[in-house]
N, C-alpha and C. Protein backbone atom coordinates (compact mmCIF):
# COMPACT_ATOMS: atom_id res chain seq x y z
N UNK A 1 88.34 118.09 88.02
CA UNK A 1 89.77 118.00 87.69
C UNK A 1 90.02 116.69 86.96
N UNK A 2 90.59 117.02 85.74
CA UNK A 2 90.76 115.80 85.07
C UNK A 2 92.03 115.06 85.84
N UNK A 3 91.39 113.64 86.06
CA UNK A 3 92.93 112.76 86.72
C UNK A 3 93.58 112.07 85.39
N UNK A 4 94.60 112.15 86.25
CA UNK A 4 96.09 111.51 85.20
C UNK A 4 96.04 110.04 84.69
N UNK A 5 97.04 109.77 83.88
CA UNK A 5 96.51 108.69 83.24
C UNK A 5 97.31 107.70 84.25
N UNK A 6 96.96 106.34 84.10
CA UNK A 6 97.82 105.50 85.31
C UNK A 6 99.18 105.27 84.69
N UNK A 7 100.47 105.12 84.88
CA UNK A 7 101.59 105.15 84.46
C UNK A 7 101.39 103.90 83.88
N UNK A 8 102.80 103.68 82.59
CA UNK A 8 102.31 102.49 81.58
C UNK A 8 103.54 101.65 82.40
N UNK A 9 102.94 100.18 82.81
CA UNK A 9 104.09 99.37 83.43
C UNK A 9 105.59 99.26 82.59
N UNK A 10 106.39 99.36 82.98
CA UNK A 10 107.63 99.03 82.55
C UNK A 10 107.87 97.79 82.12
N UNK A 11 109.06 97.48 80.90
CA UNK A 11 109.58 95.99 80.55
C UNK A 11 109.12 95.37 82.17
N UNK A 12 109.92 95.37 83.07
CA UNK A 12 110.12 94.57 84.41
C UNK A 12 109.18 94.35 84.62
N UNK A 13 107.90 95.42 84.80
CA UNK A 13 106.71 95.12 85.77
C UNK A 13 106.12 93.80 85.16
N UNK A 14 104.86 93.51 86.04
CA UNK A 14 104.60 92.17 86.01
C UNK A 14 102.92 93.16 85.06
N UNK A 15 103.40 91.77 84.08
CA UNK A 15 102.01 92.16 82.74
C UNK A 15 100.82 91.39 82.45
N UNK A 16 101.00 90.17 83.46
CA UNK A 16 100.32 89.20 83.43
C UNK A 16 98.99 89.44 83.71
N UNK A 17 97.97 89.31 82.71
CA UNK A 17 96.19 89.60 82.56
C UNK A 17 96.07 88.29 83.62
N UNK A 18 94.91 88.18 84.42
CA UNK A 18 94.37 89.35 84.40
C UNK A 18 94.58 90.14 85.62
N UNK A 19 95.67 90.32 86.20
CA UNK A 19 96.48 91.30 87.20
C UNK A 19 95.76 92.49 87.32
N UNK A 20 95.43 92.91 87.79
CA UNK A 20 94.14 94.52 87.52
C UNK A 20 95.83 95.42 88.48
N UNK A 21 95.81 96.70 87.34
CA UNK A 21 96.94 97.60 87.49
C UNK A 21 96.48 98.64 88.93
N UNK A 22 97.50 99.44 89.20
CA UNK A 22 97.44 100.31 90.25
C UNK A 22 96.07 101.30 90.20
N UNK A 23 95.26 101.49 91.05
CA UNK A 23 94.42 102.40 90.71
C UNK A 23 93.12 101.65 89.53
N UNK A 24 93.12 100.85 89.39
CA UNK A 24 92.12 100.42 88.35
C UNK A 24 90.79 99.27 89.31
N UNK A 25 89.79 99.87 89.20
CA UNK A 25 88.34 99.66 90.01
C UNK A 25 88.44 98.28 89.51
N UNK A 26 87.60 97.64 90.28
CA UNK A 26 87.37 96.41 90.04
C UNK A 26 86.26 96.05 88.67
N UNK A 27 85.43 97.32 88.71
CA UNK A 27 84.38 97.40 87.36
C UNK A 27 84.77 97.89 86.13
N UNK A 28 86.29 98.38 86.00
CA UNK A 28 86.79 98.97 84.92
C UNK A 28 87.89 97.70 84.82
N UNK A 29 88.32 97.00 85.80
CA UNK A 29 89.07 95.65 85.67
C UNK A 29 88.42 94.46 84.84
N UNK A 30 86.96 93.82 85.25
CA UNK A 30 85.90 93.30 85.67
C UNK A 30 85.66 93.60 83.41
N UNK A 31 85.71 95.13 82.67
CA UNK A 31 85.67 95.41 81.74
C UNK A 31 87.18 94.90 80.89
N UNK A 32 87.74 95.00 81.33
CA UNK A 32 88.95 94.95 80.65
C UNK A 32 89.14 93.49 80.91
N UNK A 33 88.65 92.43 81.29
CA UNK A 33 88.99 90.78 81.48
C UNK A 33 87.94 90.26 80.04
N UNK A 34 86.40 90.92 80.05
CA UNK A 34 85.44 90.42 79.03
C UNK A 34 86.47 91.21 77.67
N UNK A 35 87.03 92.13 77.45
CA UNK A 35 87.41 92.84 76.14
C UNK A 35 88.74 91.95 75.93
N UNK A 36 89.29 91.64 76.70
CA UNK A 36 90.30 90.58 76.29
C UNK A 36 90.04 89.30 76.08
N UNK A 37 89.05 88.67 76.58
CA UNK A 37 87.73 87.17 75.95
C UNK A 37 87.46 87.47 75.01
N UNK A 38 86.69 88.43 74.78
CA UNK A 38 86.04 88.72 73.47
C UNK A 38 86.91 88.52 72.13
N UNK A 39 86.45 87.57 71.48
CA UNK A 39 87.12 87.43 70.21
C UNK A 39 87.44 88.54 68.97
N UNK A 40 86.35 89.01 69.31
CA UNK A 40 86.45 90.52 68.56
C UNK A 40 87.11 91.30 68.96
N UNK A 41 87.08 91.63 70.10
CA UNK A 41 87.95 92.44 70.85
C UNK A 41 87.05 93.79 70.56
N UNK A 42 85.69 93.78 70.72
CA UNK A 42 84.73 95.21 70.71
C UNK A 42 85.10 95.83 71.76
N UNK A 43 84.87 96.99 71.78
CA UNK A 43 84.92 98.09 72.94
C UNK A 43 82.82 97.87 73.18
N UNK A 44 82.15 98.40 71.82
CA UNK A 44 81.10 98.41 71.75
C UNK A 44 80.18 96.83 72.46
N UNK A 45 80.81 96.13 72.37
CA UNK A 45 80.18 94.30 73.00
C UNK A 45 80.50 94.55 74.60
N UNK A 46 81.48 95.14 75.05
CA UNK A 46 81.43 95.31 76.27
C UNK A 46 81.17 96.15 77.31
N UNK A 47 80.55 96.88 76.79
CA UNK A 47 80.07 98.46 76.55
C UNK A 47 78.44 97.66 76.82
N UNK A 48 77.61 97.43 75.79
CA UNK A 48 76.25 96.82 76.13
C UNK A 48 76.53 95.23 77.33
N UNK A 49 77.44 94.60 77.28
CA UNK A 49 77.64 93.85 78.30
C UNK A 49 77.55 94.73 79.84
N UNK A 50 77.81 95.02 79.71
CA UNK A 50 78.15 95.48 81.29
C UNK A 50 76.82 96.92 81.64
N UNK A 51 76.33 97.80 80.48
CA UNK A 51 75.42 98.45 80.79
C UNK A 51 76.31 99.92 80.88
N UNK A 52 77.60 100.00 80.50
CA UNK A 52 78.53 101.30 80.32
C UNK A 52 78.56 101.99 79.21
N UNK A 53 78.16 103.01 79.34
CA UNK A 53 78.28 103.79 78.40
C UNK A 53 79.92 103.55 77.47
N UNK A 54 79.85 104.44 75.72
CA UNK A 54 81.41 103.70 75.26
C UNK A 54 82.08 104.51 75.44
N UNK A 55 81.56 105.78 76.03
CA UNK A 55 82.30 106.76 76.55
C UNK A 55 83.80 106.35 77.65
N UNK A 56 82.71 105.74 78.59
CA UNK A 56 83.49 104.99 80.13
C UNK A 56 84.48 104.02 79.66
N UNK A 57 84.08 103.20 78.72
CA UNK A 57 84.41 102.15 78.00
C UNK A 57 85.86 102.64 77.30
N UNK A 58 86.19 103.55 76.67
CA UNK A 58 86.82 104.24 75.89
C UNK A 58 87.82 104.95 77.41
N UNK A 59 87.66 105.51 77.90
CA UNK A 59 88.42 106.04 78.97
C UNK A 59 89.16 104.89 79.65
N UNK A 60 88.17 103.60 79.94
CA UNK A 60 89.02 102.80 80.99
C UNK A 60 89.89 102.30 79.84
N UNK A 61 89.52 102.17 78.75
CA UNK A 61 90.80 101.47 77.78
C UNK A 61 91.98 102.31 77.55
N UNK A 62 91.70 103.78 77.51
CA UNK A 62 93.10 104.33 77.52
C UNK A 62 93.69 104.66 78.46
N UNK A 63 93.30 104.48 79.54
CA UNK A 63 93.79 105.05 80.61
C UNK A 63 94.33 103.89 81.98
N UNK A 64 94.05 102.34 80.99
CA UNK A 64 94.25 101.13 81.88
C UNK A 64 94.86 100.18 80.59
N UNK A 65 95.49 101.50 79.57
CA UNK A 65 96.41 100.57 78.55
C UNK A 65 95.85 99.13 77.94
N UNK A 66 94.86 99.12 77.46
CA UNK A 66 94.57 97.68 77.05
C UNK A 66 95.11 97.25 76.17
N UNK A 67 95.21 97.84 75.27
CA UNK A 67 96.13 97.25 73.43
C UNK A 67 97.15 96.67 74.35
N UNK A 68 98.00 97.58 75.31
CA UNK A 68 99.50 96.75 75.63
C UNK A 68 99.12 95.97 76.43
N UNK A 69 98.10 95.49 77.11
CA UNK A 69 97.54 94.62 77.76
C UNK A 69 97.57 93.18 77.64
N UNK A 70 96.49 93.51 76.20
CA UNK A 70 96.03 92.44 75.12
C UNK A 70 97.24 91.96 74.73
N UNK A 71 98.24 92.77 74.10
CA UNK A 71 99.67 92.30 73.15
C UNK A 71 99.94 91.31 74.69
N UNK A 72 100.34 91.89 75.73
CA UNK A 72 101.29 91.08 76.75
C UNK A 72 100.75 89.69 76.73
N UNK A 73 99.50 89.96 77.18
CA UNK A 73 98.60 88.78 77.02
C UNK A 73 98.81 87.34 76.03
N UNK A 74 98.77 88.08 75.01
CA UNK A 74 98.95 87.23 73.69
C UNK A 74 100.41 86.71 73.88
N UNK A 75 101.33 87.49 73.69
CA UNK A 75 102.71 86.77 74.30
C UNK A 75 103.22 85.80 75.37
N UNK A 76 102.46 86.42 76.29
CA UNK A 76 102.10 85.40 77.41
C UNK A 76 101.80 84.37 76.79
N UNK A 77 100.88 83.86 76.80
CA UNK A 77 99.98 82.73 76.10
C UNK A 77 100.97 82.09 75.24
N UNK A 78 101.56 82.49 74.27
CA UNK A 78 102.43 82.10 73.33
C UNK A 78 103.78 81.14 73.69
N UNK A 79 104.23 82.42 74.80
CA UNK A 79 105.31 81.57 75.53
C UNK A 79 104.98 80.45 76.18
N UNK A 80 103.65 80.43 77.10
CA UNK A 80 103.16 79.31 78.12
C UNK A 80 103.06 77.72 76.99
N UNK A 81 102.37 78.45 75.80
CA UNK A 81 101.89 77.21 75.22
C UNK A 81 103.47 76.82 74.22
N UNK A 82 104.57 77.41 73.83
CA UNK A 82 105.58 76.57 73.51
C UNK A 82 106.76 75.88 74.50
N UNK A 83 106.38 76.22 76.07
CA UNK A 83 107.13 75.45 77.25
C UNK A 83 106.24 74.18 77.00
N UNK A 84 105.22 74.65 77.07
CA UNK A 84 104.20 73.28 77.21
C UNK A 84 104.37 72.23 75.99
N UNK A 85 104.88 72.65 74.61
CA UNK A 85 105.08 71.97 73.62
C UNK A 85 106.32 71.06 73.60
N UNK A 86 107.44 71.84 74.13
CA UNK A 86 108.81 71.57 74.53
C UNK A 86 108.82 70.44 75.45
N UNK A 87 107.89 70.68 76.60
CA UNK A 87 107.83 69.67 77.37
C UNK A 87 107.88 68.65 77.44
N UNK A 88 106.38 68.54 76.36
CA UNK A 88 105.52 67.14 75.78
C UNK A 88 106.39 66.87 75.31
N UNK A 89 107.61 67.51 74.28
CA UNK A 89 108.43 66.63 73.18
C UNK A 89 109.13 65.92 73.95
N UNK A 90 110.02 66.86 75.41
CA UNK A 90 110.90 65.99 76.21
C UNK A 90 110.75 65.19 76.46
N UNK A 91 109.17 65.29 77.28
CA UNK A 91 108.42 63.79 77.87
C UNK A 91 108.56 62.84 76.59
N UNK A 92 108.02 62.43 75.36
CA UNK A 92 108.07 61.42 74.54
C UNK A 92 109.46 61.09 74.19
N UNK A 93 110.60 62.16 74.30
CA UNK A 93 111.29 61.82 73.74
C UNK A 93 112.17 60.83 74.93
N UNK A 94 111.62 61.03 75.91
CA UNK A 94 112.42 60.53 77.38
C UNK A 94 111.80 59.25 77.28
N UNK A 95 110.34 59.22 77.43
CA UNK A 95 109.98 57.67 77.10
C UNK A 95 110.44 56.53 76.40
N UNK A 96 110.64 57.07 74.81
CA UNK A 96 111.02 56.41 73.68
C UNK A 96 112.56 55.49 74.09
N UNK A 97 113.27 56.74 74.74
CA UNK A 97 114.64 56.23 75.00
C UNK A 97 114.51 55.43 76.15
N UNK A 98 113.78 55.25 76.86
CA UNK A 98 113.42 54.22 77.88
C UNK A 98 113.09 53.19 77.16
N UNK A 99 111.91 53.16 76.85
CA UNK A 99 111.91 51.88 76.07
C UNK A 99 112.79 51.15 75.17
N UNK A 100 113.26 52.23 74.52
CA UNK A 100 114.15 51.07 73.33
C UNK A 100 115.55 50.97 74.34
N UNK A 101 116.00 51.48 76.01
CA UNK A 101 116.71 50.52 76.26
C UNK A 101 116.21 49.59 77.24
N UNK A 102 115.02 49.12 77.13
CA UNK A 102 114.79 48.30 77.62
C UNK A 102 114.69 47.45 76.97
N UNK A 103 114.35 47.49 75.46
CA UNK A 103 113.79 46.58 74.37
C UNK A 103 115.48 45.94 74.35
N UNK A 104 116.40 46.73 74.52
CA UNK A 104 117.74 46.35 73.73
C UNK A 104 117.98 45.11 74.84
N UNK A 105 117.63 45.89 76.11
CA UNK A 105 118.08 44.96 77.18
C UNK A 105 117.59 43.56 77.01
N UNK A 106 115.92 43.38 76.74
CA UNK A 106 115.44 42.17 76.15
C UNK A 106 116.12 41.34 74.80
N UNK A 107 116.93 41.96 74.00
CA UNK A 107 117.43 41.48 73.10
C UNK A 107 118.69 40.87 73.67
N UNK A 108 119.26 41.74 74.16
CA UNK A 108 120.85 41.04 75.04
C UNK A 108 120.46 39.76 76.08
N UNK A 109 119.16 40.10 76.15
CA UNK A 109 118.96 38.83 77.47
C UNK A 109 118.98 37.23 76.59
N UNK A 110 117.67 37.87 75.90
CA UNK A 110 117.44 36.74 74.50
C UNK A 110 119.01 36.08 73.86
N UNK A 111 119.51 37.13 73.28
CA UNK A 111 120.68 36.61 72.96
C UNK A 111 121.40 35.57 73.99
N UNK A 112 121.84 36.26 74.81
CA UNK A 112 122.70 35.41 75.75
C UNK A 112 121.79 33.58 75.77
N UNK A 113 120.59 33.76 75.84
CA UNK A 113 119.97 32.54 76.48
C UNK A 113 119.99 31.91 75.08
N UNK A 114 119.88 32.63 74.07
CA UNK A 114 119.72 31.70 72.94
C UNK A 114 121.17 31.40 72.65
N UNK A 115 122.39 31.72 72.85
CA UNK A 115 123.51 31.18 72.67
C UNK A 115 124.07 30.31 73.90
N UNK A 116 123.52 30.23 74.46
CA UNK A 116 123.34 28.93 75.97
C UNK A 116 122.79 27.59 74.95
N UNK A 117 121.93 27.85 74.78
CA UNK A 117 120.69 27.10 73.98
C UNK A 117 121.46 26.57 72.85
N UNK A 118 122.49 27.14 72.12
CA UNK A 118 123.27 26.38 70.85
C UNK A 118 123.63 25.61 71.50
N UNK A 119 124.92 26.16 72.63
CA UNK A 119 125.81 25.61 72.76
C UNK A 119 125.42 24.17 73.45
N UNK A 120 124.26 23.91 74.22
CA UNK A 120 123.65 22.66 74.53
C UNK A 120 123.55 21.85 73.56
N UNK A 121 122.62 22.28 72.64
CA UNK A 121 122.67 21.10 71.48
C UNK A 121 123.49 20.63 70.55
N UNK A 122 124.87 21.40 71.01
CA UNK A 122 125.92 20.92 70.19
C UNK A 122 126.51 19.98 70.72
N UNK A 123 126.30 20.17 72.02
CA UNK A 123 126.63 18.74 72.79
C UNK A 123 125.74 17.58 73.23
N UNK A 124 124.35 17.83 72.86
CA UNK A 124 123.60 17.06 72.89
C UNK A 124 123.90 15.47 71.78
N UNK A 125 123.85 14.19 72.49
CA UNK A 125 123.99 13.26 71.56
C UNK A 125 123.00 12.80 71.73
N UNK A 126 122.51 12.88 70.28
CA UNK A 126 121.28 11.96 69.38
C UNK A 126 121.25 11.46 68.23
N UNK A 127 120.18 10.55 67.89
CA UNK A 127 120.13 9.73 66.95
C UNK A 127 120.05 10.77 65.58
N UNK A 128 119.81 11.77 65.43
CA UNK A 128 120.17 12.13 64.62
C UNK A 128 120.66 13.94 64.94
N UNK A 129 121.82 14.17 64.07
CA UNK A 129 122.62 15.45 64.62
C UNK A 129 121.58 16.88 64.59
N UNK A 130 121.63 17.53 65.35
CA UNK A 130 121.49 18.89 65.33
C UNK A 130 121.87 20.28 64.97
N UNK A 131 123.06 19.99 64.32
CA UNK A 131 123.66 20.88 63.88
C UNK A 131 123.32 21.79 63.33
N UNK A 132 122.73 21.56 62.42
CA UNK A 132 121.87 22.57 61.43
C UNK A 132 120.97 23.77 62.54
N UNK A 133 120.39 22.97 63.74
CA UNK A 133 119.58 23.83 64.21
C UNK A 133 120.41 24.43 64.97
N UNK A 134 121.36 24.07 65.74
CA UNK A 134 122.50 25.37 66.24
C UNK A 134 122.96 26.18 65.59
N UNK A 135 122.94 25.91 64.35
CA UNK A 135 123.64 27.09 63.23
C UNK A 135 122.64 28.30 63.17
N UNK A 136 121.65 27.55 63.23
CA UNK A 136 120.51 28.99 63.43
C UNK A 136 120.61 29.64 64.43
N UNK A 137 120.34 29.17 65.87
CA UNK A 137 120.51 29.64 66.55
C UNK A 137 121.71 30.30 66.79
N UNK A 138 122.49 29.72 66.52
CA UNK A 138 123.74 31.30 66.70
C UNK A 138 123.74 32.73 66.02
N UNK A 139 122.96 32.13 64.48
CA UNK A 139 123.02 33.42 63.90
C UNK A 139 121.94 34.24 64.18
N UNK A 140 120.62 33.60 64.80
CA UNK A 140 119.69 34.71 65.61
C UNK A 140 120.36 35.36 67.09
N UNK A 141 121.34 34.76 67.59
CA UNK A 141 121.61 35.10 69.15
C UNK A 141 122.70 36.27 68.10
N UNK A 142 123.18 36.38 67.72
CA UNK A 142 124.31 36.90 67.45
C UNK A 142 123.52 38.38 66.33
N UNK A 143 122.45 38.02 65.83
CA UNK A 143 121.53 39.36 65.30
C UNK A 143 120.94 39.91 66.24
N UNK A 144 120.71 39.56 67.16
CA UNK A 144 120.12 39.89 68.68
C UNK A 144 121.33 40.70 69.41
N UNK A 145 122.01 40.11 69.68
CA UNK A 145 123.09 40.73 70.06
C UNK A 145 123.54 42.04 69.54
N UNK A 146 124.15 41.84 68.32
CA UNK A 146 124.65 43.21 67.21
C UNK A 146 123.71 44.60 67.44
N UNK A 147 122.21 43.95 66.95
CA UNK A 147 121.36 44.95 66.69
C UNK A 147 120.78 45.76 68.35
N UNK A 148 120.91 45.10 69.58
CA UNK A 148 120.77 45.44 70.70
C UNK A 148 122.17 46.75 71.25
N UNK A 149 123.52 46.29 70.57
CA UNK A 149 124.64 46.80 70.80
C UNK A 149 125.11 47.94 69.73
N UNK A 150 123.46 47.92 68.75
CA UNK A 150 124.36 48.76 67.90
C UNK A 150 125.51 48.44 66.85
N UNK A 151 125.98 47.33 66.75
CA UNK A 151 126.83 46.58 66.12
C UNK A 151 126.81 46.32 64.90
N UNK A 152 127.60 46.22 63.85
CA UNK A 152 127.62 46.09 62.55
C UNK A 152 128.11 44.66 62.06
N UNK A 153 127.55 43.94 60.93
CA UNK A 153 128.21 42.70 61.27
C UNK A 153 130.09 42.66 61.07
N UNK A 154 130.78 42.41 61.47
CA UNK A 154 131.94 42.01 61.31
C UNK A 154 132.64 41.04 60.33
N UNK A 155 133.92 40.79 60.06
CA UNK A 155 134.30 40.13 59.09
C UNK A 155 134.29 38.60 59.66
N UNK A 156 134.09 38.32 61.22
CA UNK A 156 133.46 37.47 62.14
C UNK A 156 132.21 37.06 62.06
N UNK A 157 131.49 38.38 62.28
CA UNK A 157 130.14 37.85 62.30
C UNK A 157 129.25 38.54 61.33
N UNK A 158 130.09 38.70 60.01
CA UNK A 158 128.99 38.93 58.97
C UNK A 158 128.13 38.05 58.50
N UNK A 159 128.73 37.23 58.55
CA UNK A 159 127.40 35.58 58.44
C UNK A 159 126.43 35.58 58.87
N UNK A 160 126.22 35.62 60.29
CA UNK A 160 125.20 36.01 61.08
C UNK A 160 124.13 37.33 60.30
N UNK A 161 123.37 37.21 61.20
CA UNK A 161 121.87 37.88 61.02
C UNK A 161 120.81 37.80 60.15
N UNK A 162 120.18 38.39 59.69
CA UNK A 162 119.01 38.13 59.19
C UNK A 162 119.01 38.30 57.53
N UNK A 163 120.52 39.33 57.41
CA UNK A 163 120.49 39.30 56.32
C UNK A 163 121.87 39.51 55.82
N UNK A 164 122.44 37.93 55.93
CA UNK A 164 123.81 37.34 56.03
C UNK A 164 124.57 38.44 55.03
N UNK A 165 125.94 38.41 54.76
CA UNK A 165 126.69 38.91 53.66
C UNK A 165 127.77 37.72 53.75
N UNK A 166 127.99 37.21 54.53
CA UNK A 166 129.10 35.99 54.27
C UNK A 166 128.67 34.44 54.78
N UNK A 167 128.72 33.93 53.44
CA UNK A 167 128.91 32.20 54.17
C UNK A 167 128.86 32.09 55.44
N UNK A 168 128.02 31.59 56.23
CA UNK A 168 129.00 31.41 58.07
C UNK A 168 129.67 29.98 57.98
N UNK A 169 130.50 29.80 58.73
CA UNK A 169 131.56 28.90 58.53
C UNK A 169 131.92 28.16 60.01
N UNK A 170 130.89 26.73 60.08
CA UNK A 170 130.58 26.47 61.83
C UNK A 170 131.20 25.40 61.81
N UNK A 171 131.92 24.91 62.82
CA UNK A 171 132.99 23.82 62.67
C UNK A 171 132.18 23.42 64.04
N UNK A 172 131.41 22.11 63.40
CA UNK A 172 130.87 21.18 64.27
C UNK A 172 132.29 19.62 64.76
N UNK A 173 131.98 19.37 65.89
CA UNK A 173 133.20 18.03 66.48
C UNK A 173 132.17 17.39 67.05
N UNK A 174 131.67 15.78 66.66
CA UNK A 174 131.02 15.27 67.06
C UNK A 174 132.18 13.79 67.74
N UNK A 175 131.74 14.20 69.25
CA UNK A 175 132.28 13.21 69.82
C UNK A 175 131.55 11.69 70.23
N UNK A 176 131.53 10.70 70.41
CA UNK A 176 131.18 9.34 70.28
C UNK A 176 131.59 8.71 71.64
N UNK A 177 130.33 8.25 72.11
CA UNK A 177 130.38 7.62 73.79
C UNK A 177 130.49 6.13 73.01
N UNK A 178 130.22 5.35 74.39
CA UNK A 178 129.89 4.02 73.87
C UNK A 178 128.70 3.53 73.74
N UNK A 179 127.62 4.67 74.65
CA UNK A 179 125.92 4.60 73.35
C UNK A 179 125.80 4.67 72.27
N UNK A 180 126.64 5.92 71.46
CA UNK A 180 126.52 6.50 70.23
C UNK A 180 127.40 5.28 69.34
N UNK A 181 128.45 4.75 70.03
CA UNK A 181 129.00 3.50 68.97
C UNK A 181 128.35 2.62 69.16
N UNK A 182 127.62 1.98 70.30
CA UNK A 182 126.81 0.74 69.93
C UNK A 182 125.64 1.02 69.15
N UNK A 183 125.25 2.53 68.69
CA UNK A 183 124.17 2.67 67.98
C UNK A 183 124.82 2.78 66.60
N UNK A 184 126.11 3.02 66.28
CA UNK A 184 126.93 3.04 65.26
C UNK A 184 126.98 1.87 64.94
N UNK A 185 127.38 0.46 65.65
CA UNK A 185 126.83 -0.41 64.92
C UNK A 185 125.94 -1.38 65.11
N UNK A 186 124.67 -0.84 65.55
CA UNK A 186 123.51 -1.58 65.01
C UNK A 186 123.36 -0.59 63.39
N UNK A 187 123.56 0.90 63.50
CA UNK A 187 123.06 1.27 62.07
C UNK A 187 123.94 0.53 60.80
N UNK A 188 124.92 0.27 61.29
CA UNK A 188 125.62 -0.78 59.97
C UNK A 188 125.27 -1.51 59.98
N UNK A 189 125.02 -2.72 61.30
CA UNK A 189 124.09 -3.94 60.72
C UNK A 189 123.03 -4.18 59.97
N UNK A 190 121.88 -2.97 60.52
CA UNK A 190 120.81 -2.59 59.43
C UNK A 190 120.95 -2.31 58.15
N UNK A 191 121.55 -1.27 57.79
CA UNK A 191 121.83 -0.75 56.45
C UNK A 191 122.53 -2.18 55.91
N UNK A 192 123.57 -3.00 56.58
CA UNK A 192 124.13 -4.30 55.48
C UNK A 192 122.89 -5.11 55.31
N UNK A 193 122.12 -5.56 56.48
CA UNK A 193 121.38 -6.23 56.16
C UNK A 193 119.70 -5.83 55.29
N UNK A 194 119.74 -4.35 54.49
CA UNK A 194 118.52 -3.90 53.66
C UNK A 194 120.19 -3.01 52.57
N UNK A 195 120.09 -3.77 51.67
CA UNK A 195 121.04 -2.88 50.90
C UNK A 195 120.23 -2.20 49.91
N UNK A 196 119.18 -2.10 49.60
CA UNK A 196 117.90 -1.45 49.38
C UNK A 196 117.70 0.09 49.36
N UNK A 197 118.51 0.32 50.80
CA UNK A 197 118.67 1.69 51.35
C UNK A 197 119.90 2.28 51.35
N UNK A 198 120.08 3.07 50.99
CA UNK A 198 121.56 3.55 50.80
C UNK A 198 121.67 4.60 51.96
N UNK A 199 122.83 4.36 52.46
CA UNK A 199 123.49 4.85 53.54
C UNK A 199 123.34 6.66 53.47
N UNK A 200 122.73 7.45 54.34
CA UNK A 200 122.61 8.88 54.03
C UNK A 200 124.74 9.21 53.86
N UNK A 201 124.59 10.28 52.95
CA UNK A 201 125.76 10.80 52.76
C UNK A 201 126.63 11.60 54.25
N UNK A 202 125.55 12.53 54.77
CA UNK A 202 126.33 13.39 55.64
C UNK A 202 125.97 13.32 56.82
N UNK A 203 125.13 12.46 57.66
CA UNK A 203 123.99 11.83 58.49
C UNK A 203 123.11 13.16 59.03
N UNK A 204 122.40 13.81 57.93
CA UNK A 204 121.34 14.67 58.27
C UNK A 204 120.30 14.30 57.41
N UNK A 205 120.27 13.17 56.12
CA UNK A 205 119.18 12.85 55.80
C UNK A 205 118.75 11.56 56.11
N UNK A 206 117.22 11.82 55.87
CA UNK A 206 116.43 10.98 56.57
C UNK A 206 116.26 9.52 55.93
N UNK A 207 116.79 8.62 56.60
CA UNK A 207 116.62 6.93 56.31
C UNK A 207 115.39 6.59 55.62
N UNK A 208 114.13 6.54 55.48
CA UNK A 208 113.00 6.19 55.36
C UNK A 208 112.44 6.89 54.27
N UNK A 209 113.30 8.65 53.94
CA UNK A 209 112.75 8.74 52.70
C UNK A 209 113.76 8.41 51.28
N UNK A 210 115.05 7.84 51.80
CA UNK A 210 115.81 6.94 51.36
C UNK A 210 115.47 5.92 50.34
N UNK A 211 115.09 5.19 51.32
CA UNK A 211 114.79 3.83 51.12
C UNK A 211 113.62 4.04 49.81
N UNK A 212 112.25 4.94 49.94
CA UNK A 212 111.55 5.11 49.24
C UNK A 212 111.61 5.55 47.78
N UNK A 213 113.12 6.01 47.81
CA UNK A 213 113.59 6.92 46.67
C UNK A 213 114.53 5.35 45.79
């Protein structure tokens, strides 16, 4: 009596290779796992593999649906490996944004400490002014800042950064102890007594290459 063919699983049923279907031997299963490896996809390669005639070979394939097997298979696979692609992107893309707010966070830190750092040496009194080097430093704390915040320069702080668009415009106030005036005038006594040397114009140049000039 010829037996019936095994019913073809439905959308719902579960299609997943290598699942061996209702009624299907473990040696006609066991056939149908090597024909879905097989790159070729021979009936005949698995047929001399196993020692089955292609008769048997030919029966368990129609009658244990392999083409829709193989297709599920392949889909399968397809879907598994673009979750897995999706994933990886999430993962890098989750990293990236970690890092750059951490990088930003290092920039806001920087900033802050480097505008600590002006504001010291603007009050620092010495023999000769600093100004110039606070001016830098503000406009790196303040490119630090912007570019950490996302920030564009302003009609404030377009001066600033790395690649200024406006004049910056720093209004230094140098205040005078009674160190800084008794050093105020020994430097007049000197300079009257070498008239040789001419008095720097704005007191940021240097006395000694003065004198040489």
């Amino acid at each position: 009596m010829r037996r019936a063919k095994t019913a073809r699983p439905g959308k719902g049923d579960d299609m997943t290779p290598p699942t061996p279907l209702p009624n299907e031997s473990a040696k006609a299963f066991h056939a149908f796992t090597i024909y879905l490896t097989d790159p070729k996809r021979s009936r005949v390669r698995v047929g001399k593999k196993l020692g089955v005639s292609r008769q048997n070979i030919d029966k368990w394939a129609d009658r244990f649906h392999w083409s829709e097997r193989v297709r599920s298979a392949m889909i399968a696979d397809a879907e598994r490996s673009a979750r897995a692609a999706e994933q990886a992107a999430l993962n890098i893309a989750e990293e990236k944004e970690r890092l750059a707010l951490r990088h930003a966070h290092q920039k806001l830190r920087a900033s802050e400490r480097l505008f600590g750092r002006a504001h010291e040496v603007l009050k620092e009194s010495t023999r000769k002014s600093r100004a110039p080097d606070a001016a830098k430093m503000f406009a790196v704390a303040a490119a630090l800042g912007n570019e950490a915040l996302g920030l564009e320069g302003s009609a404030q702080t377009a001066a600033f950064g790395l690649r200024p668009t406006a004049q910056p415009i720093i209004r230094v106030v140098l205040r005078y102890d009674a160190q800084s005036m008794q050093r105020k005038k020994n430097e007049d006594k000197f300079l009257a007594e070498h008239p040789e040397i001419r008095r720097p114009k704005n007191g940021f140049e240097d006395a000694t290459r003065l004198a040489a000039d």
